[in-house]
C-alpha atoms as a PDB file:
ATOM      1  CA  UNK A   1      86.275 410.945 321.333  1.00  0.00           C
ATOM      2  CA  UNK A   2      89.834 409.529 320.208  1.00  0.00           C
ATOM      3  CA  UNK A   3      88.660 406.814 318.372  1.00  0.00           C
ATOM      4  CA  UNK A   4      85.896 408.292 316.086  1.00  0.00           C
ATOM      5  CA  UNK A   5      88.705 411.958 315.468  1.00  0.00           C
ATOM      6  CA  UNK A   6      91.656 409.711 314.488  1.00  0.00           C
ATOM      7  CA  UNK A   7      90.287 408.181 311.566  1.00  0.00           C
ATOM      8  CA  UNK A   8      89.422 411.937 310.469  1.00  0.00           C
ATOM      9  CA  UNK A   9      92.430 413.489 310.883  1.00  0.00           C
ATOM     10  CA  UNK A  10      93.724 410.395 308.758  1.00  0.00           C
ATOM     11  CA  UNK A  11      91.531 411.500 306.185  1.00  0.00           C
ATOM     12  CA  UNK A  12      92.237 415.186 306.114  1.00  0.00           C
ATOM     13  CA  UNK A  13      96.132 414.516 306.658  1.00  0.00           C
ATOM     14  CA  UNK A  14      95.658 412.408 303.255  1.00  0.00           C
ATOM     15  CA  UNK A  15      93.950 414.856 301.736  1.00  0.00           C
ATOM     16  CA  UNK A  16      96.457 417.932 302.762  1.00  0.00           C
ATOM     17  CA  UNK A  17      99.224 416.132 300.890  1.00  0.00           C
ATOM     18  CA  UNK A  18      97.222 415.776 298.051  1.00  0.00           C
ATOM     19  CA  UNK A  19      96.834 419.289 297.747  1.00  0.00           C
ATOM     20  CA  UNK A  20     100.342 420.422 298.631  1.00  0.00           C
ATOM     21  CA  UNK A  21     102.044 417.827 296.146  1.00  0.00           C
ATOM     22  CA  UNK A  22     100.204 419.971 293.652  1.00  0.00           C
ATOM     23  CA  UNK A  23     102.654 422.820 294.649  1.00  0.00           C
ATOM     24  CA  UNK A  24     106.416 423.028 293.186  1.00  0.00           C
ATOM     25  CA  UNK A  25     107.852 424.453 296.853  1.00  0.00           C
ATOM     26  CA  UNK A  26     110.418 426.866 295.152  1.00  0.00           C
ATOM     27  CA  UNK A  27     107.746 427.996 292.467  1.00  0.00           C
ATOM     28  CA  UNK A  28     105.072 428.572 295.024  1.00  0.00           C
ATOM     29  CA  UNK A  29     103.827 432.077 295.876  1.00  0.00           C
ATOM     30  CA  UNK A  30     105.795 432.815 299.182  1.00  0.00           C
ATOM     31  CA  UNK A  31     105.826 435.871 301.668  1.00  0.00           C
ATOM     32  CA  UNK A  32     107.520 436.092 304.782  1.00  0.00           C
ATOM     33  CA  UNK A  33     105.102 436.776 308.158  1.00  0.00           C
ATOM     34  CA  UNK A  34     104.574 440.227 310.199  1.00  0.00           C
ATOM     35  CA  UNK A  35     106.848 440.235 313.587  1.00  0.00           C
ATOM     36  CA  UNK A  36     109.795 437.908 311.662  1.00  0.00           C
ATOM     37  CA  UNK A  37     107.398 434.716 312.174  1.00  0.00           C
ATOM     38  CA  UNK A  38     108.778 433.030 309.039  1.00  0.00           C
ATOM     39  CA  UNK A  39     107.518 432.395 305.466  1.00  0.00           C
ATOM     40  CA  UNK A  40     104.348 431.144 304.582  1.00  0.00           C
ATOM     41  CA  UNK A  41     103.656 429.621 300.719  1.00  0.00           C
ATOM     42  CA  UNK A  42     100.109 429.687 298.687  1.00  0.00           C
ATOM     43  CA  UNK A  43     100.802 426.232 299.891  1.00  0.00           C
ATOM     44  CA  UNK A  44     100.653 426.384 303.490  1.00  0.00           C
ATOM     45  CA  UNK A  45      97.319 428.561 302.862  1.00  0.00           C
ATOM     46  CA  UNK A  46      95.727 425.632 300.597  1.00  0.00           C
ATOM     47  CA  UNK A  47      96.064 423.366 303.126  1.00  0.00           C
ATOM     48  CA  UNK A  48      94.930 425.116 305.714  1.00  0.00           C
ATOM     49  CA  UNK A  49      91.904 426.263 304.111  1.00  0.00           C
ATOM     50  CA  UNK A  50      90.914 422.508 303.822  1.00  0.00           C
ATOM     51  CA  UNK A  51      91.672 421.883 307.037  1.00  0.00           C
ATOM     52  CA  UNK A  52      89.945 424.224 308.940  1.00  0.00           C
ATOM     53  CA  UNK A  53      86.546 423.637 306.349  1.00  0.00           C
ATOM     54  CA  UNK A  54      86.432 420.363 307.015  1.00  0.00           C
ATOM     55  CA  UNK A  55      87.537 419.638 309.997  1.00  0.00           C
ATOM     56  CA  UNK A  56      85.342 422.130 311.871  1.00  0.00           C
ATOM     57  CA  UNK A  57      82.034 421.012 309.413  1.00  0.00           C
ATOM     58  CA  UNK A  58      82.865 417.687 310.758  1.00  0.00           C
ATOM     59  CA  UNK A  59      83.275 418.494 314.689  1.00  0.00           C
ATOM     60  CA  UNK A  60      80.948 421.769 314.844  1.00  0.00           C
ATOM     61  CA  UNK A  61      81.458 421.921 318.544  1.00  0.00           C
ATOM     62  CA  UNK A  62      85.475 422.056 318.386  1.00  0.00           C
ATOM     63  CA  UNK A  63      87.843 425.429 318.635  1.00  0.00           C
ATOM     64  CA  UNK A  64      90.639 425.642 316.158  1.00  0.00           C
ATOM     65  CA  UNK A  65      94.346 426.382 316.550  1.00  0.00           C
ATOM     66  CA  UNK A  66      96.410 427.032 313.452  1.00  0.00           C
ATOM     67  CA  UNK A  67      99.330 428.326 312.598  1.00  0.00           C
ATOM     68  CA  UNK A  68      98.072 429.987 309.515  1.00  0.00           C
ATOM     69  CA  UNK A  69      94.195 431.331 310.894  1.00  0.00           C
ATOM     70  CA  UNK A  70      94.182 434.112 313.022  1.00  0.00           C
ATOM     71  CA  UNK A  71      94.229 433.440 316.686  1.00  0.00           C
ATOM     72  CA  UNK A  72      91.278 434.281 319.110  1.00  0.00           C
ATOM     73  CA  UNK A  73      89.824 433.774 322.630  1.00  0.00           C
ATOM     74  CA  UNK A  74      86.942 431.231 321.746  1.00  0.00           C
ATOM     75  CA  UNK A  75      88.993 428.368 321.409  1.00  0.00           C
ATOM     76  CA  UNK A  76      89.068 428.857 325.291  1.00  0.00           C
ATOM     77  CA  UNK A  77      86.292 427.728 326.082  1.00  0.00           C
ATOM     78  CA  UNK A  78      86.074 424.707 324.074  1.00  0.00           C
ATOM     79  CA  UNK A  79      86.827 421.230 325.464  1.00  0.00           C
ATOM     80  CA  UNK A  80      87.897 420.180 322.472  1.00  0.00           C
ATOM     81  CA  UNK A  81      90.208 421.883 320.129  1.00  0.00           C
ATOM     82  CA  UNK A  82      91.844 420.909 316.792  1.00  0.00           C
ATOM     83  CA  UNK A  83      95.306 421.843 316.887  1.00  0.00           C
ATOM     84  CA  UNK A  84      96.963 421.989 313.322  1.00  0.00           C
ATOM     85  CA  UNK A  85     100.339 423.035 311.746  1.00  0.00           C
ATOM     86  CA  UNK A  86      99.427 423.202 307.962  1.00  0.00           C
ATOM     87  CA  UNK A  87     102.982 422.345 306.667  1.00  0.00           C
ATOM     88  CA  UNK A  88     105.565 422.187 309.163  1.00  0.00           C
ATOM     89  CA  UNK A  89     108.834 422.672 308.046  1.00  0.00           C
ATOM     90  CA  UNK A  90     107.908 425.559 305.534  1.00  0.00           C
ATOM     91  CA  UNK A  91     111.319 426.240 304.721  1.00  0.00           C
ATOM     92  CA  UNK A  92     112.288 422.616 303.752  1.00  0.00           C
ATOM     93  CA  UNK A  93     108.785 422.748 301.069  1.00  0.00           C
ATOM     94  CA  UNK A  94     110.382 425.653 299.799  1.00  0.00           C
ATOM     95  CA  UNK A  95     113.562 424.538 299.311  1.00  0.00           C
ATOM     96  CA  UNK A  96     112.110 421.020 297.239  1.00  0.00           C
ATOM     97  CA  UNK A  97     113.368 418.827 300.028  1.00  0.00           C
ATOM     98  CA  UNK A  98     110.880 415.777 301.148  1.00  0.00           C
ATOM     99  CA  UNK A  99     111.237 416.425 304.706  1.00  0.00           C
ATOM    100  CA  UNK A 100     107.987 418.220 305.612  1.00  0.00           C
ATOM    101  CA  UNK A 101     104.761 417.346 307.237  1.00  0.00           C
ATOM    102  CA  UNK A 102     101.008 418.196 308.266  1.00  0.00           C
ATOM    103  CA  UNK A 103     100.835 417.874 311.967  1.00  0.00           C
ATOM    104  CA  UNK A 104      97.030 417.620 313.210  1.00  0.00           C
ATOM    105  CA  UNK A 105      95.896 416.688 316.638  1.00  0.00           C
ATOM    106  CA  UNK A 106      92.924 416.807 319.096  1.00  0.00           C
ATOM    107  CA  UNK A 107      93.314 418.257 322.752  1.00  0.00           C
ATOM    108  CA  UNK A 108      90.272 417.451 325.464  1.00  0.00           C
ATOM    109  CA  UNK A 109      90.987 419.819 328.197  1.00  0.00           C
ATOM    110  CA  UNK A 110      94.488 420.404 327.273  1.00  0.00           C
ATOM    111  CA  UNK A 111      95.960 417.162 326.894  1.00  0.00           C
ATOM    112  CA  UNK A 112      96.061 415.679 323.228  1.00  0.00           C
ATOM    113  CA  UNK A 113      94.023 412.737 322.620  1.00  0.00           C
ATOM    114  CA  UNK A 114      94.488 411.871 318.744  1.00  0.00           C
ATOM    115  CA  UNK A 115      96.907 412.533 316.480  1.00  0.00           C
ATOM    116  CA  UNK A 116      98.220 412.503 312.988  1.00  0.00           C
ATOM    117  CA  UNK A 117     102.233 413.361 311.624  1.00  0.00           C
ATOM    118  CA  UNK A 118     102.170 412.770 307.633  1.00  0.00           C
ATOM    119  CA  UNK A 119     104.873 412.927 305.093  1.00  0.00           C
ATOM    120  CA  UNK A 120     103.707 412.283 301.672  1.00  0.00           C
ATOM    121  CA  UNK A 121     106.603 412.760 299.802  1.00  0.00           C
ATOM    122  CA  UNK A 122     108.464 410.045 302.394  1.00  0.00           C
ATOM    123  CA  UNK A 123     105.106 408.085 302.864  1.00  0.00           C
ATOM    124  CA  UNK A 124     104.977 408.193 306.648  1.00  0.00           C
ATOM    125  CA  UNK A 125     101.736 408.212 308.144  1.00  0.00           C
ATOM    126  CA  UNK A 126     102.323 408.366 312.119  1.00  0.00           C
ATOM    127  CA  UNK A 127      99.138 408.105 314.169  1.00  0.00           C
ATOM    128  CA  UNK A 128      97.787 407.687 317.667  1.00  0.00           C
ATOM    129  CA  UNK A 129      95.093 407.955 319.854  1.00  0.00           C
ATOM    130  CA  UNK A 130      94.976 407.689 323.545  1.00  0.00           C
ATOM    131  CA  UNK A 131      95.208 404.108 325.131  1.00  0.00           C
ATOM    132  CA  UNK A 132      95.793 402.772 321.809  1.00  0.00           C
ATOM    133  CA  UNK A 133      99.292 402.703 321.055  1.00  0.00           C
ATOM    134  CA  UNK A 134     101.204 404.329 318.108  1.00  0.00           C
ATOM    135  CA  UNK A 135     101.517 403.480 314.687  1.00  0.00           C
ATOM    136  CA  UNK A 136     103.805 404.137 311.583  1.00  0.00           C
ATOM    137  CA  UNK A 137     101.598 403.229 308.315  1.00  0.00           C
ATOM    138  CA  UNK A 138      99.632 401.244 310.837  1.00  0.00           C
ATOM    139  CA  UNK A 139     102.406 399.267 311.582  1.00  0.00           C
ATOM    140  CA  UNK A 140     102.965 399.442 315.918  1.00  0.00           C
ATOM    141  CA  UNK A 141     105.836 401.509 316.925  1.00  0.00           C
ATOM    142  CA  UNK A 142     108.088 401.989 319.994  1.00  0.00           C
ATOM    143  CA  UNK A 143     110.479 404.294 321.884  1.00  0.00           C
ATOM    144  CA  UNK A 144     114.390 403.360 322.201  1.00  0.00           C
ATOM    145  CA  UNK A 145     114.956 401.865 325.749  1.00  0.00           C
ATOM    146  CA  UNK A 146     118.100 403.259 325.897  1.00  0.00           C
ATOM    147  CA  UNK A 147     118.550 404.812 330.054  1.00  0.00           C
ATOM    148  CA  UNK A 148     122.079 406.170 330.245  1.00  0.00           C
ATOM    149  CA  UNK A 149     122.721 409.342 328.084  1.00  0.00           C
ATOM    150  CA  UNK A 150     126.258 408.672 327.351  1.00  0.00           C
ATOM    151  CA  UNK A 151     126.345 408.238 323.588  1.00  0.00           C
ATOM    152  CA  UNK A 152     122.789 408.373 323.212  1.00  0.00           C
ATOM    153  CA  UNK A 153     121.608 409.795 319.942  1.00  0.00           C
ATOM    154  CA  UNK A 154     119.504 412.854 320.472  1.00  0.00           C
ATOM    155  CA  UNK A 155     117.635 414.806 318.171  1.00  0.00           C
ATOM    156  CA  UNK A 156     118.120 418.399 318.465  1.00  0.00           C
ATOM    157  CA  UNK A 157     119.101 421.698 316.930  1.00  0.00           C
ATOM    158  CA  UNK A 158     122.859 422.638 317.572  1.00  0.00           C
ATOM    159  CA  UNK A 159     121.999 425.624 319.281  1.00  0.00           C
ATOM    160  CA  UNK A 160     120.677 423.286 322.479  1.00  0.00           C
ATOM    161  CA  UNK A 161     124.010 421.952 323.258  1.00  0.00           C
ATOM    162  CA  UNK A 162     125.392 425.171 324.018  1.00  0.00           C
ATOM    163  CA  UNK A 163     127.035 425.152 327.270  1.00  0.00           C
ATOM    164  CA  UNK A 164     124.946 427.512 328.838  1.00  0.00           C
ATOM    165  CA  UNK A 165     122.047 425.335 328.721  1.00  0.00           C
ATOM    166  CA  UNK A 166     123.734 422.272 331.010  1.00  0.00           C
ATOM    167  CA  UNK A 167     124.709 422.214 334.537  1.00  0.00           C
ATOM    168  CA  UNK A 168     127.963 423.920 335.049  1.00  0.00           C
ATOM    169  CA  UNK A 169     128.538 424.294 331.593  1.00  0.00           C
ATOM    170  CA  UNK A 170     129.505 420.529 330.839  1.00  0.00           C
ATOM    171  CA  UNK A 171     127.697 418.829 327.526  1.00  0.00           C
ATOM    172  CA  UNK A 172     126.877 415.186 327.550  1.00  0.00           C
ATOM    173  CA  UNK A 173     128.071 413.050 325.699  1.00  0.00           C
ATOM    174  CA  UNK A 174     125.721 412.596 322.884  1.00  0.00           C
ATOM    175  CA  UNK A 175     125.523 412.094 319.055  1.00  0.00           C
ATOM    176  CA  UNK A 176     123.400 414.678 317.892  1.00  0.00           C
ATOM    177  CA  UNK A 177     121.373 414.625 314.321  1.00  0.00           C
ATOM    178  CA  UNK A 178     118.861 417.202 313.137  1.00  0.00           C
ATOM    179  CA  UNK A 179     115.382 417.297 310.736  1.00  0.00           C
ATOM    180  CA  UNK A 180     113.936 420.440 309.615  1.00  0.00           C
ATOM    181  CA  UNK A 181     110.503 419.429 310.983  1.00  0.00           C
ATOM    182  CA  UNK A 182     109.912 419.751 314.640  1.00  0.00           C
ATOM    183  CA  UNK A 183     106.832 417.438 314.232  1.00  0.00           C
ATOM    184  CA  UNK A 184     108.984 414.509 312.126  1.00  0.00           C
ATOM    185  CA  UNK A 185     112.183 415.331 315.322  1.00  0.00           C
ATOM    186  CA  UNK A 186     109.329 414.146 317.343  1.00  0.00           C
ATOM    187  CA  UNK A 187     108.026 411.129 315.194  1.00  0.00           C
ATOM    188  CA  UNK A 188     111.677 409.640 314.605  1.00  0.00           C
ATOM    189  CA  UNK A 189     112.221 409.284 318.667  1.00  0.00           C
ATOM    190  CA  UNK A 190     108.768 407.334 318.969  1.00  0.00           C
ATOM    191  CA  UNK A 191     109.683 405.009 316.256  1.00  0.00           C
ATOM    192  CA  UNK A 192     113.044 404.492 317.823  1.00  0.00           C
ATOM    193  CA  UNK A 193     115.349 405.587 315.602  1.00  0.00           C
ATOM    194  CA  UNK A 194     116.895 407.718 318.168  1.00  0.00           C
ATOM    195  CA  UNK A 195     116.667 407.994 321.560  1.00  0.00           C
ATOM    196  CA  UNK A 196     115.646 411.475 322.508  1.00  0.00           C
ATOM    197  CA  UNK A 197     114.735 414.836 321.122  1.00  0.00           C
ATOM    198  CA  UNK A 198     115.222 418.529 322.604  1.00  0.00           C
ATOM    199  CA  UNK A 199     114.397 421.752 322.119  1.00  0.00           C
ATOM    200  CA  UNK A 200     114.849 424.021 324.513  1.00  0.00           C
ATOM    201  CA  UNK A 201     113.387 427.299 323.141  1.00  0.00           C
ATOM    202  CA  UNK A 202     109.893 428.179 323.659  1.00  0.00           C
ATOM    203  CA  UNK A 203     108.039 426.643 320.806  1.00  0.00           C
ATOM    204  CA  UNK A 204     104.453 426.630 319.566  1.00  0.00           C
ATOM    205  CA  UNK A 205     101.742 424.184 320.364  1.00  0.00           C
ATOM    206  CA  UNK A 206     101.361 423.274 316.644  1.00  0.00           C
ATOM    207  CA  UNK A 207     104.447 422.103 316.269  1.00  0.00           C
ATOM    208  CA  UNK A 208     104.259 419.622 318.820  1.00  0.00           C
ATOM    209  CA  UNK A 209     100.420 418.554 319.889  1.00  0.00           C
ATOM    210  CA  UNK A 210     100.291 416.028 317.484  1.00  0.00           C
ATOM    211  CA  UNK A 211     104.239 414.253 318.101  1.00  0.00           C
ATOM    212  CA  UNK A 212     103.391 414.556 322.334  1.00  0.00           C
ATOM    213  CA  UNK A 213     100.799 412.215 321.899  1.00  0.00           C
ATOM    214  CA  UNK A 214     102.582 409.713 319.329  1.00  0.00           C
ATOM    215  CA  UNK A 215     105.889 409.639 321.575  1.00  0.00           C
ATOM    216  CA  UNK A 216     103.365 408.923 324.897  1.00  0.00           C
ATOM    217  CA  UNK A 217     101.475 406.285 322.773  1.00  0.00           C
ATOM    218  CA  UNK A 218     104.815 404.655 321.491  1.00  0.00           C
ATOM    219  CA  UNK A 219     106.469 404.789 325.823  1.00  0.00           C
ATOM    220  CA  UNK A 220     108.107 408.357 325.580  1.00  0.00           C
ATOM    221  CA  UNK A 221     107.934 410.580 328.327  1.00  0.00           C
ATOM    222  CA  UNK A 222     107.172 414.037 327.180  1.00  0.00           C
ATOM    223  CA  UNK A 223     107.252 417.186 329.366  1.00  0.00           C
ATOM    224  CA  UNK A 224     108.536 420.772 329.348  1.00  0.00           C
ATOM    225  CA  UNK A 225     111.914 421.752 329.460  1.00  0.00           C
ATOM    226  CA  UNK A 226     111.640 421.600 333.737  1.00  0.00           C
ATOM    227  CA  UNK A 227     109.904 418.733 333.892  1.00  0.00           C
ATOM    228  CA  UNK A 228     106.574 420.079 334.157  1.00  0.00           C
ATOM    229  CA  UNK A 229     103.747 417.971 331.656  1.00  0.00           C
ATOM    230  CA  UNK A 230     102.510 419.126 328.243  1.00  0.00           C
ATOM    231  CA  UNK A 231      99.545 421.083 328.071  1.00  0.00           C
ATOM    232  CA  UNK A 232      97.888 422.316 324.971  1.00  0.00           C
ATOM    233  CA  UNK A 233      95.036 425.080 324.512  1.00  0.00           C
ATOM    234  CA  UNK A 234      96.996 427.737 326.330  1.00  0.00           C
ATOM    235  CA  UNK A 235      95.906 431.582 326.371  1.00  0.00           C
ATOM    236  CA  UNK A 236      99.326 432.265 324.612  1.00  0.00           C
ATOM    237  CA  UNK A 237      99.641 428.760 322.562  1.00  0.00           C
ATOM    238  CA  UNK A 238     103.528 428.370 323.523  1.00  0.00           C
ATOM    239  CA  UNK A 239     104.928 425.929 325.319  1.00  0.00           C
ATOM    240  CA  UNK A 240     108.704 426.177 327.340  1.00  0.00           C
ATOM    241  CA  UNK A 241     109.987 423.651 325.305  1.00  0.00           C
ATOM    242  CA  UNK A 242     109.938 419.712 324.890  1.00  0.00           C
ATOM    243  CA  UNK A 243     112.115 416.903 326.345  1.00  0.00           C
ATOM    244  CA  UNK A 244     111.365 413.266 324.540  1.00  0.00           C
ATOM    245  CA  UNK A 245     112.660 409.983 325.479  1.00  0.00           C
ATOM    246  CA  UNK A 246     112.332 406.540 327.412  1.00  0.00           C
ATOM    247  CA  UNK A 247     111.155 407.658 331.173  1.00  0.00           C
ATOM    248  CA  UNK A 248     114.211 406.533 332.536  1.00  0.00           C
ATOM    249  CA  UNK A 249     116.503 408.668 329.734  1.00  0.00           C
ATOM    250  CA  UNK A 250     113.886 411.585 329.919  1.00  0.00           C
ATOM    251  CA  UNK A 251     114.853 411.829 333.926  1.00  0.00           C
ATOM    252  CA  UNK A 252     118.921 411.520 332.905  1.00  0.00           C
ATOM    253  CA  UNK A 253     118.626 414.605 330.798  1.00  0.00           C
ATOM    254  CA  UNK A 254     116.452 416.833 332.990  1.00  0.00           C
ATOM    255  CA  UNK A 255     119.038 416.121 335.720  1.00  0.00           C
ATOM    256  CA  UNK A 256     121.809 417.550 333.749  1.00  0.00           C
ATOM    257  CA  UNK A 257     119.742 420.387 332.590  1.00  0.00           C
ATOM    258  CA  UNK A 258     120.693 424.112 333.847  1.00  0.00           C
END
């Protein structure tokens, strides 16, 4: 139930900072993934060892998506499923900077209902659960209601405005900014400090389980990169990427979408 599982992932997101503040990111033990998945840190492993102990003593009957446990087909036939990214934005940790973040979130039948972004080092604690409204260190938050996409400030690694990716090769016009976390892209657009976010690559469900719900608690439409709705507990946990803004400015950049 969302209201009794957001006040534990609270917990355990307060409790994975704790642990990875006790890590120096560039003096951590670090090894780079099998298949050129990216590094990992003694860090990341920490974290997730906490997680995963605690979390699933407290919610027995839950299946358990990580980035950093080994992936397997019971989680399939679970209702409920804690979805988790450790540390995302590994590479920021390990260069020292602040902007990183444990991403935890509950899906019932696929669709996320509770969620926790935190960034101890920026003391950001976004949280939501369904029909309850977002918060940013329990303070309420909202999307922009900006509509038209002319100058609207989007989120989004430079690689998405490539040509290629917009109807007959014509970019809006857009400010674009970028965050090395995927999950903190995400949190920025719900609080409103800009008006959309975009990735158009596919990209995995930890990364973003925990920011769909906090963008559709703070007004966001969330979906795919065609339109189609989020859905989390997936055989092969990747999604066709994420489009994040105000309904009416979530339509205006699907329609100029190749």
């Amino acid at each position: 139930m969302p209201a009794s599982d957001l006040p534990l992932l609270i917990e355990a997101a307060r409790e994975a900072g704790k642990i990875a503040t006790r890590y120096t990111g560039e003096s951590a033990k670090r090894w780079d993934k099998p298949g050129g998945l990216g590094p990992v840190t003694e860090a990341d492993m920490a974290v997730n060892a906490m997680l995963e102990r605690d979390l699933r003593a407290a919610r027995p009957g839950y299946g358990w998506l990580s980035e950093e446990t080994e992936d397997g087909a019971g989680r399939l036939a679970r209702e409920h499923v804690f979805i988790v990214d450790p540390i995302d934005g590994t590479r920021s940790f390990i260069d020292g900077s602040a902007t990183w973040a444990h991403s935890l979130a509950v899906a019932d039948k696929g669709i996320v209902t509770a969620a926790v972004i935190y960034l101890p080092l920026r003391d950001k604690l976004y949280a939501a659960a369904a029909g309850r409204g977002a918060t940013l260190n329990d303070g309420p938050i909202t999307v922009s209601r900006r509509e038209t996409l002319l100058g609207a400030h989007i989120i989004a690694a430079k690689p998405n405005l490539d040509p290629k990716n917009w109807k007959g090769g014509r970019v809006p016009d857009v400010r674009r900014a970028h965050r090395p976390s995927l999950a903190y892209r995400l949190s920025l657009v719900a609080e409103g400090r800009f008006d959309a976010m975009l990735t158009l690559r596919r990209s995995w469900e930890w990364d973003i389980a925990a920011g769909d719900l906090i963008l559709r608690e703070a007004g966001a439409m969330t979906s795919d990169r065609t339109g189609q709705p989020l859905r989390f507990n997936n055989a092969e946990p990747l999604l066709n990427g994420v489009v994040a803004a105000c309904p009416a400015l979530h339509a205006a950049v699907l329609a100029r979408l190749a």
